[in-house]
C-alpha atoms as a PDB file:
ATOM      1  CA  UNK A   1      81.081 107.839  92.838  1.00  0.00           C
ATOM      2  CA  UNK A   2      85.062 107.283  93.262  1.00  0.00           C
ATOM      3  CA  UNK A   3      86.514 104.899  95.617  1.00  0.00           C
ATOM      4  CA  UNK A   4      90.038 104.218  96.627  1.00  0.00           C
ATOM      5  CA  UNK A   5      92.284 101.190  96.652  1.00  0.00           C
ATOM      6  CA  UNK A   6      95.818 101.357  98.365  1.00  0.00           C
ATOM      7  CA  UNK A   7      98.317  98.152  98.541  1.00  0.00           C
ATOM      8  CA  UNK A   8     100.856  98.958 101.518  1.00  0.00           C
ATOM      9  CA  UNK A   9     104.194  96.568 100.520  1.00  0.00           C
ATOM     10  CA  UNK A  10     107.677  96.090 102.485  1.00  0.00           C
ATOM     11  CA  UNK A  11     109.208  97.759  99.284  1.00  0.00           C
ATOM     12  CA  UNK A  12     106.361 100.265  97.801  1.00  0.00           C
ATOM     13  CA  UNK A  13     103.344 102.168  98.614  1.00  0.00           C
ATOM     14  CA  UNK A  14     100.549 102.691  95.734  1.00  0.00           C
ATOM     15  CA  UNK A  15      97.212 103.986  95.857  1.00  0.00           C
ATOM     16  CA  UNK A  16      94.644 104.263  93.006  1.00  0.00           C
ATOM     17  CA  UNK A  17      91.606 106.155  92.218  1.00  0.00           C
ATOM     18  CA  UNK A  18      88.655 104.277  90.682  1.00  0.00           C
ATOM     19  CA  UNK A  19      85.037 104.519  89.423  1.00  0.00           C
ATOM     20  CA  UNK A  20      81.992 102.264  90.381  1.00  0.00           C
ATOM     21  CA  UNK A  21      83.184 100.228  87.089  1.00  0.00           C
ATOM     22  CA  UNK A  22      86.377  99.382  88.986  1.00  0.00           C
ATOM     23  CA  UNK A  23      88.540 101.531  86.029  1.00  0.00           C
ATOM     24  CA  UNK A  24      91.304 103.149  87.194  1.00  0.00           C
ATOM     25  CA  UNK A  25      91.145 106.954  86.919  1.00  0.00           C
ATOM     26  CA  UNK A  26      94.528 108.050  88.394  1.00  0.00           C
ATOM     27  CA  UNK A  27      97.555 106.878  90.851  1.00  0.00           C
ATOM     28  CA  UNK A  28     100.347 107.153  92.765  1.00  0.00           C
ATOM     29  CA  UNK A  29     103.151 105.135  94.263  1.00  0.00           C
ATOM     30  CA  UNK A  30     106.360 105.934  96.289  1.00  0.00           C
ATOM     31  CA  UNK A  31     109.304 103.561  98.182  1.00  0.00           C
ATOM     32  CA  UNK A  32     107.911 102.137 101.813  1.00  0.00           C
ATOM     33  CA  UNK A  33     109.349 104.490 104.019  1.00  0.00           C
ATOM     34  CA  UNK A  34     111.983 102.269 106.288  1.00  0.00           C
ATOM     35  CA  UNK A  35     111.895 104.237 109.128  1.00  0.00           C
ATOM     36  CA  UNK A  36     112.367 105.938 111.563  1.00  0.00           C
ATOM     37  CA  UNK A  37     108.624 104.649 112.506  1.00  0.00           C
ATOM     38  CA  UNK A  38     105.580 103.445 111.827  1.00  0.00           C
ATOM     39  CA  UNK A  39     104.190 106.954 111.227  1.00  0.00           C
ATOM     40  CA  UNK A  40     106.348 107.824 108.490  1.00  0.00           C
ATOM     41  CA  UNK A  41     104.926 104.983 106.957  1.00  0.00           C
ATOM     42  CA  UNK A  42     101.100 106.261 107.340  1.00  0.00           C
ATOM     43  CA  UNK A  43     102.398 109.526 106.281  1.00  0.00           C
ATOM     44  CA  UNK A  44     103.747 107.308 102.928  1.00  0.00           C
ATOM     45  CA  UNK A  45     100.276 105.879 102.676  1.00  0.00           C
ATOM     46  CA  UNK A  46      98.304 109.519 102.889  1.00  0.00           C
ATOM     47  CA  UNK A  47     100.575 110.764 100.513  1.00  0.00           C
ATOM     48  CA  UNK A  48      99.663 108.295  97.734  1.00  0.00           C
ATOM     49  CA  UNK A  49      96.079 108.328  98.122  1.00  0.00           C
ATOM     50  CA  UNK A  50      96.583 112.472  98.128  1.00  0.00           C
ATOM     51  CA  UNK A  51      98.240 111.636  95.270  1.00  0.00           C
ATOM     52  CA  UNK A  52      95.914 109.253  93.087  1.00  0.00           C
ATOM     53  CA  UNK A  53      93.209 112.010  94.069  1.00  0.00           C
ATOM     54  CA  UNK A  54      95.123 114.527  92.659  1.00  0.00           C
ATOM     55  CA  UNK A  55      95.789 112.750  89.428  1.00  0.00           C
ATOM     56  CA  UNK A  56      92.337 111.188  89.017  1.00  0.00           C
ATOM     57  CA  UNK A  57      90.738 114.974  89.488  1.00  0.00           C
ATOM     58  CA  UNK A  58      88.831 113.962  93.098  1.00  0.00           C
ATOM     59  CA  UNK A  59      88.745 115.653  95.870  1.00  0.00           C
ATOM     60  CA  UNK A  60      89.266 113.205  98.600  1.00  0.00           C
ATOM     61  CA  UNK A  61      86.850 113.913 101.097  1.00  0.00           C
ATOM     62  CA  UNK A  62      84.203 113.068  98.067  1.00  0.00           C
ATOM     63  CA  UNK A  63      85.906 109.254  98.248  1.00  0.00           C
ATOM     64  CA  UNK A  64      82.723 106.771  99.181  1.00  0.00           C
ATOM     65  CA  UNK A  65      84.778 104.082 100.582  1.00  0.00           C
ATOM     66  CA  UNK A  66      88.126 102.498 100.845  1.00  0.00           C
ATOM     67  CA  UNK A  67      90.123  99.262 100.519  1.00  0.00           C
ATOM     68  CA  UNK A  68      93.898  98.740 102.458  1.00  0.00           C
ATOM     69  CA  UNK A  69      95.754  95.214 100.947  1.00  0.00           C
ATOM     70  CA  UNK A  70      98.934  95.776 103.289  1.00  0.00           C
ATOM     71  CA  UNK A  71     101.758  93.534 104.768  1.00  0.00           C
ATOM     72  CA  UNK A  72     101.100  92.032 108.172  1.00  0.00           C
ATOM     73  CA  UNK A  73     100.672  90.689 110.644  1.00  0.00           C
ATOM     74  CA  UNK A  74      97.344  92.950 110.927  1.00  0.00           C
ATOM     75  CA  UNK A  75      95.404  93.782 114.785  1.00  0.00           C
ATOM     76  CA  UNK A  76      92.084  94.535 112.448  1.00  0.00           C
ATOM     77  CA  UNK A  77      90.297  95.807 115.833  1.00  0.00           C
ATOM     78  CA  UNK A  78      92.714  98.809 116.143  1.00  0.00           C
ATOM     79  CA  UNK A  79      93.322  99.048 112.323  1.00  0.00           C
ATOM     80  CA  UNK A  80      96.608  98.969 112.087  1.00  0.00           C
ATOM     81  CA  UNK A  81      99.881  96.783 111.123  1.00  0.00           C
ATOM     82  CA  UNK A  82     101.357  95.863 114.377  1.00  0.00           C
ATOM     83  CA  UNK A  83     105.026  94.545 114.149  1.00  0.00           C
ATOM     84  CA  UNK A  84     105.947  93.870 110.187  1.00  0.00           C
ATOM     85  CA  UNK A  85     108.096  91.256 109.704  1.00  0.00           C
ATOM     86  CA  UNK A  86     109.949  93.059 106.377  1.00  0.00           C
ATOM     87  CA  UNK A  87     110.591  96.385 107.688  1.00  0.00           C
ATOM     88  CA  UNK A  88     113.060  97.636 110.643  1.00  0.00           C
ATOM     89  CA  UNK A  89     112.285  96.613 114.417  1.00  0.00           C
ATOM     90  CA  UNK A  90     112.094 100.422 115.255  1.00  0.00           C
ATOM     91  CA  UNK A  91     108.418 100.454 112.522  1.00  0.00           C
ATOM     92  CA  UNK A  92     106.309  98.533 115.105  1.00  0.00           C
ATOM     93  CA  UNK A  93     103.022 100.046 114.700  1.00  0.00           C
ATOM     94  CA  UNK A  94     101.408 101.443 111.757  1.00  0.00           C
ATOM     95  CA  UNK A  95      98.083 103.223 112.002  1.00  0.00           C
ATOM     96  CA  UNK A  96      96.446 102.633 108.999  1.00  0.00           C
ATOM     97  CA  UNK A  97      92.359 102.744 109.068  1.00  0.00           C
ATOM     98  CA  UNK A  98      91.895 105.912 111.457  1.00  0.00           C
ATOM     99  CA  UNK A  99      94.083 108.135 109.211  1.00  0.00           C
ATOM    100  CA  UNK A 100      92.713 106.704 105.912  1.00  0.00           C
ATOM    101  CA  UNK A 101      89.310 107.564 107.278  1.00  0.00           C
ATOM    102  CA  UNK A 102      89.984 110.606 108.653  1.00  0.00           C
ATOM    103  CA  UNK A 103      91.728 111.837 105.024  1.00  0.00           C
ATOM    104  CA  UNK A 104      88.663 110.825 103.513  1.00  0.00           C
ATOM    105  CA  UNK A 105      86.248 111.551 105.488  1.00  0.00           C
ATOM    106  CA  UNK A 106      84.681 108.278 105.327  1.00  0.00           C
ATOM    107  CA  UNK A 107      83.501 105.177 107.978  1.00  0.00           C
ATOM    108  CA  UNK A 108      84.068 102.555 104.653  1.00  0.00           C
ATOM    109  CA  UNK A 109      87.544 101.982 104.921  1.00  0.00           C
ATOM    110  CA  UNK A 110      88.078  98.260 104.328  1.00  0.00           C
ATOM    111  CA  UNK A 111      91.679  96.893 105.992  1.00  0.00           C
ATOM    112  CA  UNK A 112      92.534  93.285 104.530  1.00  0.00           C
ATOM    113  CA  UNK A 113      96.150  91.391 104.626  1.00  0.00           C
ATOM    114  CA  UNK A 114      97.590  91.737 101.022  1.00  0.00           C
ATOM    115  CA  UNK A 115      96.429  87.993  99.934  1.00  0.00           C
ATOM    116  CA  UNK A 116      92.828  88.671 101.303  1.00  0.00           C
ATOM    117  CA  UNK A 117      93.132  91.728  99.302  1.00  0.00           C
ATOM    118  CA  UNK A 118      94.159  89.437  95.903  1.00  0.00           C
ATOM    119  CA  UNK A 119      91.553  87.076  96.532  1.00  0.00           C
ATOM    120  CA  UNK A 120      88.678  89.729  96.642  1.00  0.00           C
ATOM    121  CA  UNK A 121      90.373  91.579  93.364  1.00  0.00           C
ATOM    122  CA  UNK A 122      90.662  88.019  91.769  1.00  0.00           C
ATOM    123  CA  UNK A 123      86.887  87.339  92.468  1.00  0.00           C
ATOM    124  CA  UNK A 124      85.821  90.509  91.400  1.00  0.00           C
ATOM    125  CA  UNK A 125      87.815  90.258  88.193  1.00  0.00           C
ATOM    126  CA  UNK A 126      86.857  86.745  86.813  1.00  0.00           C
ATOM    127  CA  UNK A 127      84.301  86.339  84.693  1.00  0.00           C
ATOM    128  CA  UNK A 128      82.209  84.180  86.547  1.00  0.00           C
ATOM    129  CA  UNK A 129      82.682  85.598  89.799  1.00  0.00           C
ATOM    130  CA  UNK A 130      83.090  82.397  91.720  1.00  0.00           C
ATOM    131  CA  UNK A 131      82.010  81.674  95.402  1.00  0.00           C
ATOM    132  CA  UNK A 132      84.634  79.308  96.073  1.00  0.00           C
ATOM    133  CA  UNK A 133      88.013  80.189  95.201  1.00  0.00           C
ATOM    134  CA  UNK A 134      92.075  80.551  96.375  1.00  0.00           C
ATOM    135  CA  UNK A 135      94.540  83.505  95.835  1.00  0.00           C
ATOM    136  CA  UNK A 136      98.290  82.105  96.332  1.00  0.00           C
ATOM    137  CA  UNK A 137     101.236  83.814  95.886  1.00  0.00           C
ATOM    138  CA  UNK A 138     104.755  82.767  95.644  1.00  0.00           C
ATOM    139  CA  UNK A 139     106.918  85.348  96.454  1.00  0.00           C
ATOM    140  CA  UNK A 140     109.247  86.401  99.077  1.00  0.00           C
ATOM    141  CA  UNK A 141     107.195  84.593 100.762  1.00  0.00           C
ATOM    142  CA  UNK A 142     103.940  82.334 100.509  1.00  0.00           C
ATOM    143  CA  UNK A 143     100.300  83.212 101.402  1.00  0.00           C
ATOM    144  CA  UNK A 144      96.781  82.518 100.848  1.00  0.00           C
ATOM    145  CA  UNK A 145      93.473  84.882 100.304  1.00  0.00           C
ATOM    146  CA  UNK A 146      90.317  82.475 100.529  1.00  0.00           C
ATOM    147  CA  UNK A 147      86.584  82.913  99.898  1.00  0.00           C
ATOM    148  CA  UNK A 148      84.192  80.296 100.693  1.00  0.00           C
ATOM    149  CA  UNK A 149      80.456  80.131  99.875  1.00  0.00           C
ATOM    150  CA  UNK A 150      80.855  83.667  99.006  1.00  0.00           C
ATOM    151  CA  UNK A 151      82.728  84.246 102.341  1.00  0.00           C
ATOM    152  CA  UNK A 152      85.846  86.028 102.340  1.00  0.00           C
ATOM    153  CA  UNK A 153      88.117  84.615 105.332  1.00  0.00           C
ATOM    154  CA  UNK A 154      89.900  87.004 107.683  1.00  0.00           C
ATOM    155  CA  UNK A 155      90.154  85.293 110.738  1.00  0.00           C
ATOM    156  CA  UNK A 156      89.291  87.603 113.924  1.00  0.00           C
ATOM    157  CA  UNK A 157      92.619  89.507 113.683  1.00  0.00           C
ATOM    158  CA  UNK A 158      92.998  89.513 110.081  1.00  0.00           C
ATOM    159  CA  UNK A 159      95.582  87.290 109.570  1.00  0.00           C
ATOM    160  CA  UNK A 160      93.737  84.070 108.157  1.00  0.00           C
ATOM    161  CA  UNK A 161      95.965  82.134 105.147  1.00  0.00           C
ATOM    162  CA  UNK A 162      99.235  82.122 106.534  1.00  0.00           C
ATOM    163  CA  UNK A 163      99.420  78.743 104.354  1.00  0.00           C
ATOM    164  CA  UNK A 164     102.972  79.258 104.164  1.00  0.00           C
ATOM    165  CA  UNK A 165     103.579  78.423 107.700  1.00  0.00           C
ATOM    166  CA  UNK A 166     101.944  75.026 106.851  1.00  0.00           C
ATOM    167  CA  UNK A 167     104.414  71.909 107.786  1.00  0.00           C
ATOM    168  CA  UNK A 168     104.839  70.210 104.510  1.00  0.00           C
ATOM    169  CA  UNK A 169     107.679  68.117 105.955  1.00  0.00           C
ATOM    170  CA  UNK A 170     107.908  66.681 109.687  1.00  0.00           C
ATOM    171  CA  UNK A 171     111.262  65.791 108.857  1.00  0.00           C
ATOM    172  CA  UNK A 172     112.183  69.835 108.850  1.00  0.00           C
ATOM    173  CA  UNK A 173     115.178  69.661 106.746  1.00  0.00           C
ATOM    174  CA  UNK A 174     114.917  73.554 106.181  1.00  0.00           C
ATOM    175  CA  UNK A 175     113.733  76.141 108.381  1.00  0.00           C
ATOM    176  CA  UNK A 176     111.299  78.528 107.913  1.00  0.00           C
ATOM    177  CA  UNK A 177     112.049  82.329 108.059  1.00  0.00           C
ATOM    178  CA  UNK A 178     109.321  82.348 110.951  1.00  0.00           C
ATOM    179  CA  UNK A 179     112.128  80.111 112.793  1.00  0.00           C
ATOM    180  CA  UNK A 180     110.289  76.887 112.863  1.00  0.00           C
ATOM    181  CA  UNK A 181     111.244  73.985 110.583  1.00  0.00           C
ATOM    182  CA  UNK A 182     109.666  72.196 107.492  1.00  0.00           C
ATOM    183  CA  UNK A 183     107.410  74.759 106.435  1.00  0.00           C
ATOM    184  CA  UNK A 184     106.474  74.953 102.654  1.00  0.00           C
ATOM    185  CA  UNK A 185     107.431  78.598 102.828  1.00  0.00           C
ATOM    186  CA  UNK A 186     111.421  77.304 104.132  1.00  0.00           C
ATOM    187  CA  UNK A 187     111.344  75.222 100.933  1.00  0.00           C
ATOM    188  CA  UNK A 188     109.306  77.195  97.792  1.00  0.00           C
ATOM    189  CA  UNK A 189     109.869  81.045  98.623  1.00  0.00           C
ATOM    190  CA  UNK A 190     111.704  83.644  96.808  1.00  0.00           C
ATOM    191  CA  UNK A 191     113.564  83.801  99.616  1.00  0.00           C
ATOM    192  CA  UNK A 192     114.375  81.090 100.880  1.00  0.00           C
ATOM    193  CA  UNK A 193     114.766  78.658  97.521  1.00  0.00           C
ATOM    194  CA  UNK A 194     118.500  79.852  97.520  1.00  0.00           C
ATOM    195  CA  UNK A 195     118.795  78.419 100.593  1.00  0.00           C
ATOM    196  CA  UNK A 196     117.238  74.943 100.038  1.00  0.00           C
ATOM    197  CA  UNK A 197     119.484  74.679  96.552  1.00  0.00           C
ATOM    198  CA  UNK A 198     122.271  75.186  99.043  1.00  0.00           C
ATOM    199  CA  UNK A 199     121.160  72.202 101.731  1.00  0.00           C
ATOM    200  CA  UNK A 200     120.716  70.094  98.982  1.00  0.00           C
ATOM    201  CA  UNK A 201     124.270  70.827  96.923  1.00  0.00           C
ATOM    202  CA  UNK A 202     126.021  69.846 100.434  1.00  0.00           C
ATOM    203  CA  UNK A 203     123.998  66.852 100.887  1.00  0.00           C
ATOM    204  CA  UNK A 204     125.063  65.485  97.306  1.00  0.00           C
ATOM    205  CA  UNK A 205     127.619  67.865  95.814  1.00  0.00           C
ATOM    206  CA  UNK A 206     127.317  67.551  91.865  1.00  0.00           C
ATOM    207  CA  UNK A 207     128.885  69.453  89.564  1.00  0.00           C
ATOM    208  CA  UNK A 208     126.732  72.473  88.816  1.00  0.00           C
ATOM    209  CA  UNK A 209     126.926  76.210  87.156  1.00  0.00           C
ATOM    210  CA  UNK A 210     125.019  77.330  90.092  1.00  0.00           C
ATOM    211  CA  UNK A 211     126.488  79.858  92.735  1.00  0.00           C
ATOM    212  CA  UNK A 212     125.345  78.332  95.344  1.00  0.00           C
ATOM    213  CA  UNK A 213     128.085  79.098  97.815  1.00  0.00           C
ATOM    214  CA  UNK A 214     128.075  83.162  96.462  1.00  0.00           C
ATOM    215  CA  UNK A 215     126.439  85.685  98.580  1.00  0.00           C
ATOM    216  CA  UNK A 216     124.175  87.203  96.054  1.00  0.00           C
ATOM    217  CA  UNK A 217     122.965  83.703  94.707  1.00  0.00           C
ATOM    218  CA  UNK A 218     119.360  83.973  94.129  1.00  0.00           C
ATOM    219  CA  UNK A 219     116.219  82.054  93.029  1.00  0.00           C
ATOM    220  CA  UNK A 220     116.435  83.934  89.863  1.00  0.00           C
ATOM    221  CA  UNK A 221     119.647  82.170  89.145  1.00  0.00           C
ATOM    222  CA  UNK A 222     117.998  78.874  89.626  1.00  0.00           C
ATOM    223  CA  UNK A 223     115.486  79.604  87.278  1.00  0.00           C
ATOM    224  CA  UNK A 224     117.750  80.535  84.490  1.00  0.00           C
ATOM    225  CA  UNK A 225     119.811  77.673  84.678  1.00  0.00           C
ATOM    226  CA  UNK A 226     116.984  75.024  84.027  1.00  0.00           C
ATOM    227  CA  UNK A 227     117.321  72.918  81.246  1.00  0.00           C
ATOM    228  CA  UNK A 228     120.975  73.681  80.995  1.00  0.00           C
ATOM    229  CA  UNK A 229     121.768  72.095  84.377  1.00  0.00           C
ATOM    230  CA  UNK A 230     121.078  69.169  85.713  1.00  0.00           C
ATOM    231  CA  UNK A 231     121.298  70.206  89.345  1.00  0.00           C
ATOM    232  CA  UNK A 232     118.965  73.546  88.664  1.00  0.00           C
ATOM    233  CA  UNK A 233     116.475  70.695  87.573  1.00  0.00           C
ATOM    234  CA  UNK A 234     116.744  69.054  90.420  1.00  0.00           C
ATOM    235  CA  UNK A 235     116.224  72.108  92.877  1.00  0.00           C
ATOM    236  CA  UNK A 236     112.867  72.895  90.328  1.00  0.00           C
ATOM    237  CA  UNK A 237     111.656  69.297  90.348  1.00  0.00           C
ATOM    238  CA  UNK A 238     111.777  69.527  94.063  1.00  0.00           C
ATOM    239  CA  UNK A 239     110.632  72.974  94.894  1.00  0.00           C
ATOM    240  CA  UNK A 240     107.768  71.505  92.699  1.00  0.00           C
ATOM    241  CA  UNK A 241     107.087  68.562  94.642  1.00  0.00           C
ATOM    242  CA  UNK A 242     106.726  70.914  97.760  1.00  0.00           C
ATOM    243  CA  UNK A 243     104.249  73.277  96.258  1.00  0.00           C
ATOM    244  CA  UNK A 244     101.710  70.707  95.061  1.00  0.00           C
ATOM    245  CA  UNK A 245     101.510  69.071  98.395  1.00  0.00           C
ATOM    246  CA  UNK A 246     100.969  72.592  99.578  1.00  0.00           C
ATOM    247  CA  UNK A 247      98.570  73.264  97.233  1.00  0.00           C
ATOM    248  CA  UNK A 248      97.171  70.149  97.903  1.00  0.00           C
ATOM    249  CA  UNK A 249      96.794  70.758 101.584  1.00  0.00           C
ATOM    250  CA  UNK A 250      94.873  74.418 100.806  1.00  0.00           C
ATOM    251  CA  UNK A 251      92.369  72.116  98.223  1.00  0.00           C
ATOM    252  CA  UNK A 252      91.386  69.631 101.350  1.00  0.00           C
ATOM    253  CA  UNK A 253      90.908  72.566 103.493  1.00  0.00           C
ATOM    254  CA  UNK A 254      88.811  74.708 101.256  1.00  0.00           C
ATOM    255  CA  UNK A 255      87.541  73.119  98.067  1.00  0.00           C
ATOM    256  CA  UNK A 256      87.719  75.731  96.131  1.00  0.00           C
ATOM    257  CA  UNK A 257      86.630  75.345  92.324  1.00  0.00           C
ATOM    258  CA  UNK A 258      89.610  77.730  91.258  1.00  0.00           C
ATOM    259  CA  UNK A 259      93.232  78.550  92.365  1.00  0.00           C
ATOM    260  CA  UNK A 260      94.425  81.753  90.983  1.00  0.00           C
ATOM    261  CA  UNK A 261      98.527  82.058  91.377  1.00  0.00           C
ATOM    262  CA  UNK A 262     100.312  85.685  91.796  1.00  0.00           C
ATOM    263  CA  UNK A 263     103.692  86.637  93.350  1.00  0.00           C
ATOM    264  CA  UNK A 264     107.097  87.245  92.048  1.00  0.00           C
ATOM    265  CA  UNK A 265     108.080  83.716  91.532  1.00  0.00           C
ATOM    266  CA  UNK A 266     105.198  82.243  89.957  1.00  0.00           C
ATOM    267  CA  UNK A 267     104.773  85.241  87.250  1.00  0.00           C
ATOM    268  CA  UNK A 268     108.295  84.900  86.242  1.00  0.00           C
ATOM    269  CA  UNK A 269     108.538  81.353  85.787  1.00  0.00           C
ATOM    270  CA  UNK A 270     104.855  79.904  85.681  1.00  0.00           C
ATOM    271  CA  UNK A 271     105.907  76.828  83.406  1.00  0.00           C
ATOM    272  CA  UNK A 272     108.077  75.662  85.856  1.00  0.00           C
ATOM    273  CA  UNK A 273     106.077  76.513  88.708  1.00  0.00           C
ATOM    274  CA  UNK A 274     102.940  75.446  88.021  1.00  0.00           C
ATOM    275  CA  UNK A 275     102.902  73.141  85.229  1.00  0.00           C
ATOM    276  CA  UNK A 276     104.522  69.982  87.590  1.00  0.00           C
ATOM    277  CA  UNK A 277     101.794  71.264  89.840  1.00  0.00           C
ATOM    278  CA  UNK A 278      99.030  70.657  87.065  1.00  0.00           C
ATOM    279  CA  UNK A 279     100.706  67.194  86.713  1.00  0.00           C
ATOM    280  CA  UNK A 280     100.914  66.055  90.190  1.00  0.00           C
ATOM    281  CA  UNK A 281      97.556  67.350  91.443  1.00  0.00           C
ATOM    282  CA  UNK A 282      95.497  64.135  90.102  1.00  0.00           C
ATOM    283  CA  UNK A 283      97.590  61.660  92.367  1.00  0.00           C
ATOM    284  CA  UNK A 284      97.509  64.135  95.783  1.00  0.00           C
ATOM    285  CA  UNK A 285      94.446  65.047  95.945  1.00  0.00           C
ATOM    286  CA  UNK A 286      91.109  63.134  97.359  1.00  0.00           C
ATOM    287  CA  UNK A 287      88.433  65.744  96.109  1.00  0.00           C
ATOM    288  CA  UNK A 288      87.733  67.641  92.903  1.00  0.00           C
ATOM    289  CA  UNK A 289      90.658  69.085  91.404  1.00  0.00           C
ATOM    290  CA  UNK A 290      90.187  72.695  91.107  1.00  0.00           C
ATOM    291  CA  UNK A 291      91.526  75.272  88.116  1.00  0.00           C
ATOM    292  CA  UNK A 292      95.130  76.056  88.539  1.00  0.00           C
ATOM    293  CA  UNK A 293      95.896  79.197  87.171  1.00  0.00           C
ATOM    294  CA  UNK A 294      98.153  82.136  86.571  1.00  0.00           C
ATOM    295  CA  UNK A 295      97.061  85.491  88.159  1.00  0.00           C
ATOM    296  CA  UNK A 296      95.439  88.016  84.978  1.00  0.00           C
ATOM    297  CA  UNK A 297      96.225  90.614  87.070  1.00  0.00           C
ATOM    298  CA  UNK A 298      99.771  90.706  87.681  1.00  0.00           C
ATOM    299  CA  UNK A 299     101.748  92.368  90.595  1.00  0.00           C
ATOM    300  CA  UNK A 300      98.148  94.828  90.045  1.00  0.00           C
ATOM    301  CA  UNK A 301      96.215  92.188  92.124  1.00  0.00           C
ATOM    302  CA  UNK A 302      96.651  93.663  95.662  1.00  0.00           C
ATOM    303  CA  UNK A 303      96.140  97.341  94.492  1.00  0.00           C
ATOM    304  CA  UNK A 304      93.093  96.298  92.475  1.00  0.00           C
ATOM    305  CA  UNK A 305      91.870  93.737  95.014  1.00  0.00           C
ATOM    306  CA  UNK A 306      91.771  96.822  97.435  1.00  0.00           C
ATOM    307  CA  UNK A 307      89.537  98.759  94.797  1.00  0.00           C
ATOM    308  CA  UNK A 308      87.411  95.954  94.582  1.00  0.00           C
ATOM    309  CA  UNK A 309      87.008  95.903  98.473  1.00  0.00           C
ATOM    310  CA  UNK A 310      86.207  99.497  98.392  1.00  0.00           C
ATOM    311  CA  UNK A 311      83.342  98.846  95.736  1.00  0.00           C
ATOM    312  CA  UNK A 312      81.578  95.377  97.112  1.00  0.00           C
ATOM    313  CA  UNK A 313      82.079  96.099 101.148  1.00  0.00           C
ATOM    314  CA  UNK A 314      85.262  93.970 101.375  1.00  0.00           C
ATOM    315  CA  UNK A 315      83.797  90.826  99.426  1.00  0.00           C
ATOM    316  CA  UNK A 316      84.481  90.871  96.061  1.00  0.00           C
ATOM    317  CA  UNK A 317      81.206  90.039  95.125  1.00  0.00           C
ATOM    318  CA  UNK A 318      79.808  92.072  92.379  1.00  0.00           C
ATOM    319  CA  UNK A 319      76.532  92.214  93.014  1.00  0.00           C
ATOM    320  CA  UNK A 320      77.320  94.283  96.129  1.00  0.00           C
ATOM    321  CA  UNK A 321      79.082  96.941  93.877  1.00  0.00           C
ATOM    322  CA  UNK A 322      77.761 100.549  95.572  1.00  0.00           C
ATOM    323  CA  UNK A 323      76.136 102.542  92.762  1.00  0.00           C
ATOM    324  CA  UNK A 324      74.317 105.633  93.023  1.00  0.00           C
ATOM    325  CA  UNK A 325      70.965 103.408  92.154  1.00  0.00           C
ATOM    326  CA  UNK A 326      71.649 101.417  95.674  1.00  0.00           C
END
């Protein structure tokens, strides 16, 4: 039995091909189309799982089921991505489940948000398969995937753990990309930590080797200068301070007994980004502190998460695996 997983990014498109073991038999990945609509980008997205089929030997109309981790904001009842924040205004609407379907020739086509997607491929891929657990990533931005009591949350339209958009400070010294201020995504993104290294240089301007004032001035930059300069320390120290209380926040709300951490930022730097976390956890939090811990599965997650959708009926759970025996 093959199955297909397919993550569906602002930047790239990749689909893979795998077996009822999860292992990955063949793939395929391509630039996200930017334009000139949201078909070209469903055309992008056949073309990959076409692709993967191709390479893993399968005809596609012999796929059991599928799983879609994709950029939002999702309307799950059509199955599509209706107005993308990270792509041009003129990509408002991309089909995604009908086509899928109709390629394969399947009903199981299983459309999550691309957190959801690395929370089910996190839970599938642990060893002890847990119940109760938290997909973050810190990227260009910051989301959540969350299972509880073996429940994997969606929301009705698909767009549950947009824990980014939480207000970590009522004071809203930065805005958010969304537009609204003090949300930990204005302060802790990819994006947007250039930015808050910038507020805080012109409210106390030390001497630093950071660009701040320079066009291209990144969060990379940042990160490279710590331990060298004392400013870059600062901006880390309190980039830190932001994502714990985040983190915090998602532990109150959903108890989970791990956190797994993906996304650009975190996997590049995860001594700086998580271990302060790890340290100020104990004092911020009321209930059990859970695991905190760096995604295994690398910028992989979504695409594999997606597999795993395809094989356990969107859950993650392996016991729901569909093998020829049930």
């Amino acid at each position: 039995m093959h199955y297909v997983g397919v993550d569906l990014g602002a930047t790239n498109v990749r689909a893979v091909v795998g077996d009822e073991t999860a292992t990955i038999l063949g793939s395929e990945s391509r630039g996200t189309p930017r334009g000139p609509n949201g078909i070209a980008v469903t055309e992008a997205v056949l073309s990959v799982v076409r692709g993967a089929c191709t390479n893993a030997d399968v005809e596609p109309s012999s796929v059991v089921a599928a799983g879609i981790g994709s950029i939002g904001p999702l309307d799950l009842a059509a199955g599509v991505v209706q107005g993308p924040a990270n792509l041009p205004d003129t990509v408002e609407r991309i089909p995604l489940v009908g086509p899928v379907s109709q390629l394969l020739d399947t009903d199981e086509v299983h459309l999550h948000n691309d957190t959801i997607a690395g929370v089910i491929g996190e839970r599938f891929h642990m060893e002890r398969n847990p119940d109760d657990m938290v997909y973050l990533t810190i990227s260009s931005g910051i989301g959540a995937g969350v299972a509880v009591d073996g429940n994997v949350l969606s929301g009705w339209d698909g767009n549950a753990g947009e824990v980014g958009h939480m207000t970590v400070d009522p004071h809203g010294f930065m805005t958010c990309g969304c537009g609204l201020d003090g949300h930990w995504e204005g302060y802790c993104s990819g994006n947007n930590i250039p930015e808050y290294a910038l507020e805080l240089h012109e409210e106390d301007p030390v001497e630093t080797v950071l660009p701040v004032e320079d066009p291209d001035f990144s969060a990379v930059d940042v990160f490279e200068a710590a331990g060298e300069d004392a400013f870059a320390d600062h901006v880390i120290a309190q980039v830190a301070h932001w994502n714990a209380m985040g983190i915090a926040n998602v532990i109150h709300a959903y108890a989970p007994i791990v956190v797994s951490v993906g996304g650009a930022v975190a996997l590049n730097n995860p001594e700086r980004v998580l271990d302060p976390v790890r340290e100020k956890l104990a004092e911020m939090v009321f209930i059990n502190v859970p695991e905190i811990r760096l995604t295994e599965l690398g910028d992989e997650v979504v695409v594999k998460g997606a597999l795993a959708s395809a094989l356990t009926g969107g859950t993650g759970d392996r016991s729901r695996v569909k093998t020829p025996s049930n």
